[in-house]
C-alpha atoms as a PDB file:
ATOM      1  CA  UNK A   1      11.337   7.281 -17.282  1.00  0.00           C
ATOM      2  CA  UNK A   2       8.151   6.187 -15.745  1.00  0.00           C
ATOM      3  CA  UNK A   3       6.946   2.755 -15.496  1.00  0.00           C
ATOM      4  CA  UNK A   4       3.284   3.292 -16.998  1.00  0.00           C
ATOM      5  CA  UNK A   5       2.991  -0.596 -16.411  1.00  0.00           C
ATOM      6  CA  UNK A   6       4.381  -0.176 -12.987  1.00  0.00           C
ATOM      7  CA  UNK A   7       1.328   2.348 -12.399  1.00  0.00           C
ATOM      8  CA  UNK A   8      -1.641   0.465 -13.932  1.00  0.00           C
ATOM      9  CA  UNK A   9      -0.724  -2.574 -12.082  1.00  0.00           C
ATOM     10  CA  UNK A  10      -0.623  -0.229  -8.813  1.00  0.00           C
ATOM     11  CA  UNK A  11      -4.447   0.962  -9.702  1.00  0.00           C
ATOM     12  CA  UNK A  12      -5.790  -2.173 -10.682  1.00  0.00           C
ATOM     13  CA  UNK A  13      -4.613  -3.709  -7.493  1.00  0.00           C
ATOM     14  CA  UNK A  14      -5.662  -1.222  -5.388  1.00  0.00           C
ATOM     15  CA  UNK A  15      -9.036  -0.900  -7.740  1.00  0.00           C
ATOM     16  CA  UNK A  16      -9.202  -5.017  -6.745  1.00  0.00           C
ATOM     17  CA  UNK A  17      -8.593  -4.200  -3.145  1.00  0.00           C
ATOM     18  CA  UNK A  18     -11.468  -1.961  -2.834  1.00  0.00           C
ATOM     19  CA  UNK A  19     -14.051  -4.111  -4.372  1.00  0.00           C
ATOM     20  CA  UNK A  20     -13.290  -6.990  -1.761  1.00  0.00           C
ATOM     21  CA  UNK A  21     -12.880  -4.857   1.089  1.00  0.00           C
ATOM     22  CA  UNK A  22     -16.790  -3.603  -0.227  1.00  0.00           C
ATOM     23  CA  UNK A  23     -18.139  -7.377   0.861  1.00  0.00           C
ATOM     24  CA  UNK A  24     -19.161  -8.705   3.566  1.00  0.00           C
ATOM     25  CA  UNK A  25     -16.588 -10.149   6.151  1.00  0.00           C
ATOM     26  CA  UNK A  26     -15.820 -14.012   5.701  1.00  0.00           C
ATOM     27  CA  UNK A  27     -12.869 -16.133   6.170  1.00  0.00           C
ATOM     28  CA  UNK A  28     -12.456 -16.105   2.389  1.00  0.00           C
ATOM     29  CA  UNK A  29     -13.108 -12.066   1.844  1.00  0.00           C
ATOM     30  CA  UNK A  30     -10.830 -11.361   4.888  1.00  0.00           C
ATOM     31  CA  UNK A  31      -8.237 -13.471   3.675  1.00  0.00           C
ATOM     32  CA  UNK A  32      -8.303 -12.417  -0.007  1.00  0.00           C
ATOM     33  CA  UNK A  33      -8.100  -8.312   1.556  1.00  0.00           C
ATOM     34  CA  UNK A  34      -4.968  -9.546   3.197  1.00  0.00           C
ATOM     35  CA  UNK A  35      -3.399 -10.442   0.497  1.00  0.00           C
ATOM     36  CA  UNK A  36      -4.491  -7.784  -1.787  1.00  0.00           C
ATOM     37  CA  UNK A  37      -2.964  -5.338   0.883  1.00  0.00           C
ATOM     38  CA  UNK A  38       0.052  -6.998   0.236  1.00  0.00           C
ATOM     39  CA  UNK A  39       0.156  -6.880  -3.081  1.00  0.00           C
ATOM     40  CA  UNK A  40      -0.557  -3.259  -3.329  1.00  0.00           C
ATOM     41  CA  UNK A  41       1.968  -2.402  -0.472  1.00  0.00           C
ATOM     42  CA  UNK A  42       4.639  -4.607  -3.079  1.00  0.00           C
ATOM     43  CA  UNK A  43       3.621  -2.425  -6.140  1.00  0.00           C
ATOM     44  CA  UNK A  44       2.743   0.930  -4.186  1.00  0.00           C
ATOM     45  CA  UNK A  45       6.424   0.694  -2.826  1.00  0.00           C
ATOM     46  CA  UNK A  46       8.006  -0.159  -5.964  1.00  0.00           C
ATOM     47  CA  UNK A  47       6.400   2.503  -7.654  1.00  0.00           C
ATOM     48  CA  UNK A  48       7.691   4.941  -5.155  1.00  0.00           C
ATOM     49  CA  UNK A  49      10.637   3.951  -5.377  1.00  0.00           C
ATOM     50  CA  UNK A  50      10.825   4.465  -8.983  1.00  0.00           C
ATOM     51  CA  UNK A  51       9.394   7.793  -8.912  1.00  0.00           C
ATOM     52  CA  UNK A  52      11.555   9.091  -5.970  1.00  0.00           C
ATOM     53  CA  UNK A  53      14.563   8.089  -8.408  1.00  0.00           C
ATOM     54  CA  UNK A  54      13.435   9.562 -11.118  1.00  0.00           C
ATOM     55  CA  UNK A  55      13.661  12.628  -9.016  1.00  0.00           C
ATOM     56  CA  UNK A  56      17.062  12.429  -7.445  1.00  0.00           C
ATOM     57  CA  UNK A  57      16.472  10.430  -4.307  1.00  0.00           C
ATOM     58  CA  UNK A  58      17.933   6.723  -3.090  1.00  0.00           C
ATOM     59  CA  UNK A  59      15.051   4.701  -1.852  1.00  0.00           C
ATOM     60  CA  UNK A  60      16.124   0.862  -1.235  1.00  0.00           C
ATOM     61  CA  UNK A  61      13.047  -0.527   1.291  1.00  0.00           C
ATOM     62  CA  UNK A  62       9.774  -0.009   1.611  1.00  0.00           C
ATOM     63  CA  UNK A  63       9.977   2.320   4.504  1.00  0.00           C
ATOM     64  CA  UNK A  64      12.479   4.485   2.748  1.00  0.00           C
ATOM     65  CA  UNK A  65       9.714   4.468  -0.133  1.00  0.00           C
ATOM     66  CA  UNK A  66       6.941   5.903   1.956  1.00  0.00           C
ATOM     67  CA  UNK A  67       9.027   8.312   4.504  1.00  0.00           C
ATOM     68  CA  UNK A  68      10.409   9.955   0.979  1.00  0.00           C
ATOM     69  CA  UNK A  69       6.371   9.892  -0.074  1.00  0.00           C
ATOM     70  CA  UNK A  70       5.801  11.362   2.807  1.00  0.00           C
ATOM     71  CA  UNK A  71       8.678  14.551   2.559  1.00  0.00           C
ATOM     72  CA  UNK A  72       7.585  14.634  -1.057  1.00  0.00           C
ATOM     73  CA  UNK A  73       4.113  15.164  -0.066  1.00  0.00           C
ATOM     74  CA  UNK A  74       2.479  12.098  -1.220  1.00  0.00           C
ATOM     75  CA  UNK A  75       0.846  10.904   1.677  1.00  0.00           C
ATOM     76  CA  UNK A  76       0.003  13.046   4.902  1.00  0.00           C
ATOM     77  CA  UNK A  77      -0.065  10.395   7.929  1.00  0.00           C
ATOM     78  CA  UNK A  78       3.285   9.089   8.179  1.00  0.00           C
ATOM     79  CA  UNK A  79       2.437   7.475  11.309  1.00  0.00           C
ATOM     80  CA  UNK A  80      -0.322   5.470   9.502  1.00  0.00           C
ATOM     81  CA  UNK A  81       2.731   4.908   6.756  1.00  0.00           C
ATOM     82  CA  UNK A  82       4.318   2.799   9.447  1.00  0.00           C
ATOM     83  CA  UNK A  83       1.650   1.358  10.795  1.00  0.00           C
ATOM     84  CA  UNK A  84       1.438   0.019   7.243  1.00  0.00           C
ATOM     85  CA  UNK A  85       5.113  -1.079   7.160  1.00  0.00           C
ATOM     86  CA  UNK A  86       5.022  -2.685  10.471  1.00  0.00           C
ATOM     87  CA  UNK A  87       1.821  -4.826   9.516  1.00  0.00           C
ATOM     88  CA  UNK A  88       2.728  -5.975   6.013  1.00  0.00           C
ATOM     89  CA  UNK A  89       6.295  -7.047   7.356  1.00  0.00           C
ATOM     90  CA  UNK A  90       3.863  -9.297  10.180  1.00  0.00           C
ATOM     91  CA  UNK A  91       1.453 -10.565   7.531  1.00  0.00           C
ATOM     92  CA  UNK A  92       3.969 -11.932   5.046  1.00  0.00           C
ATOM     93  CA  UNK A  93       6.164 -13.743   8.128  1.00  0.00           C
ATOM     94  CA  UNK A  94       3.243 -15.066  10.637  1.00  0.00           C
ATOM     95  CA  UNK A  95       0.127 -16.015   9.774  1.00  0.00           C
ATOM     96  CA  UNK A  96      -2.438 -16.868  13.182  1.00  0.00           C
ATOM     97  CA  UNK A  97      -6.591 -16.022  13.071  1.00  0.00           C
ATOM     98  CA  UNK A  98      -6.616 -13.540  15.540  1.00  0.00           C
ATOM     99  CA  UNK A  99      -3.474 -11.437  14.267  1.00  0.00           C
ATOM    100  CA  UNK A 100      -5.874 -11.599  10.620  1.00  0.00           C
ATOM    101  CA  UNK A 101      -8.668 -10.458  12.286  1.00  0.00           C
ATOM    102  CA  UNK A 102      -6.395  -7.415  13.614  1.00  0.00           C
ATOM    103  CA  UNK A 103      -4.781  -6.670  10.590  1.00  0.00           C
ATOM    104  CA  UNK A 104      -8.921  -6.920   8.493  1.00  0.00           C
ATOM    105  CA  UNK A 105      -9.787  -4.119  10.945  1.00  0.00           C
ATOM    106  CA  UNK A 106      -7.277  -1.459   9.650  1.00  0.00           C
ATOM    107  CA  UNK A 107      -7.259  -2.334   6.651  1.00  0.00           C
ATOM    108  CA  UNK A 108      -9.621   0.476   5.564  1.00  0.00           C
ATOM    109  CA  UNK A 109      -7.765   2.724   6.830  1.00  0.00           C
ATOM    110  CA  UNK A 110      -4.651   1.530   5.189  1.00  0.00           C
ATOM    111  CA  UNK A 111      -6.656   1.356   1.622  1.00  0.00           C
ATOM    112  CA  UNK A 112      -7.541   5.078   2.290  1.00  0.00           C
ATOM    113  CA  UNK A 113      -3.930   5.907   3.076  1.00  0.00           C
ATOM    114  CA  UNK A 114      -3.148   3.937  -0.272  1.00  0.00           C
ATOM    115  CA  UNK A 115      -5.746   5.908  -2.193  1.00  0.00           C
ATOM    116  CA  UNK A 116      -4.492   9.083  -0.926  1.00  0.00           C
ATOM    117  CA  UNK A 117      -1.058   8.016  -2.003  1.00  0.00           C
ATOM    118  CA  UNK A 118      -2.913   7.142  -5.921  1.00  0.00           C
ATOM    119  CA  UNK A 119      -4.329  10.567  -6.169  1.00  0.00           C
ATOM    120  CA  UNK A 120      -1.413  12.708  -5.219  1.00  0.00           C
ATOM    121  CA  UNK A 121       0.592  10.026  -7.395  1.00  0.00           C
ATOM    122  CA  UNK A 122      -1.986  11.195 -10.193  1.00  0.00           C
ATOM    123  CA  UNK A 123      -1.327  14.792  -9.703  1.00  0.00           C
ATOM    124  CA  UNK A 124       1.921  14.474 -10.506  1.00  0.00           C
ATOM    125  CA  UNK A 125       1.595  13.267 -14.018  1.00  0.00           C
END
């Protein structure tokens, strides 16, 4: 069965991410985006995971999660998939200014790669 919660807490987040990405750059704004990346990378994965299950398939990490998005036709970049992978595992284990500053500048391209991943998620239903 799907988790409806599991769902609404992966659009609110992302619907959260959004609106700070949409303000202007600060310590504060760049800091809360970072964290709202991870958050919706911790949902967005969990939700995959569940989904992928419900149709058959093993998924146990979070790059499992978005390689089986990406064969189910979820998502279209998988090399922006493990771009995504590769900077959220950084993020949650080392935390300097300038590796911040790196990770802000992708990170609307990673919250287009999550959308993309809501809509076909959508389709589904």
């Amino acid at each position: 069965m799907r988790s409806k919660a599991l769902e609404k807490d992966f659009d609110d987040i992302l619907s959260r991410w959004g609106e700070v990405l949409g303000q202007p750059e600060n310590d504060v704004t760049r800091d809360s985006a970072i964290l709202r990346f991870e958050l919706t990378f911790e949902v967005a994965w969990k939700l995959v995971q569940v989904l992928a299950r419900e149709q058959g398939y093993e998924v146990n990490s979070p790059r499992q999660a978005f390689q089986r998005a990406f064969t189910m036709g979820w998502v279209t970049d998988e090399e922006v998939w493990a771009d995504i992978v590769k900077a959220r595992n950084t993020a949650v284990h080392v935390y300097r200014q300038e590796y911040a500053q790196a990770l802000y500048s992708k990170l609307l391209k990673f919250y287009e790669a999550f959308k993309e991943l809501q809509d076909a998620l959508v389709s589904e239903t």
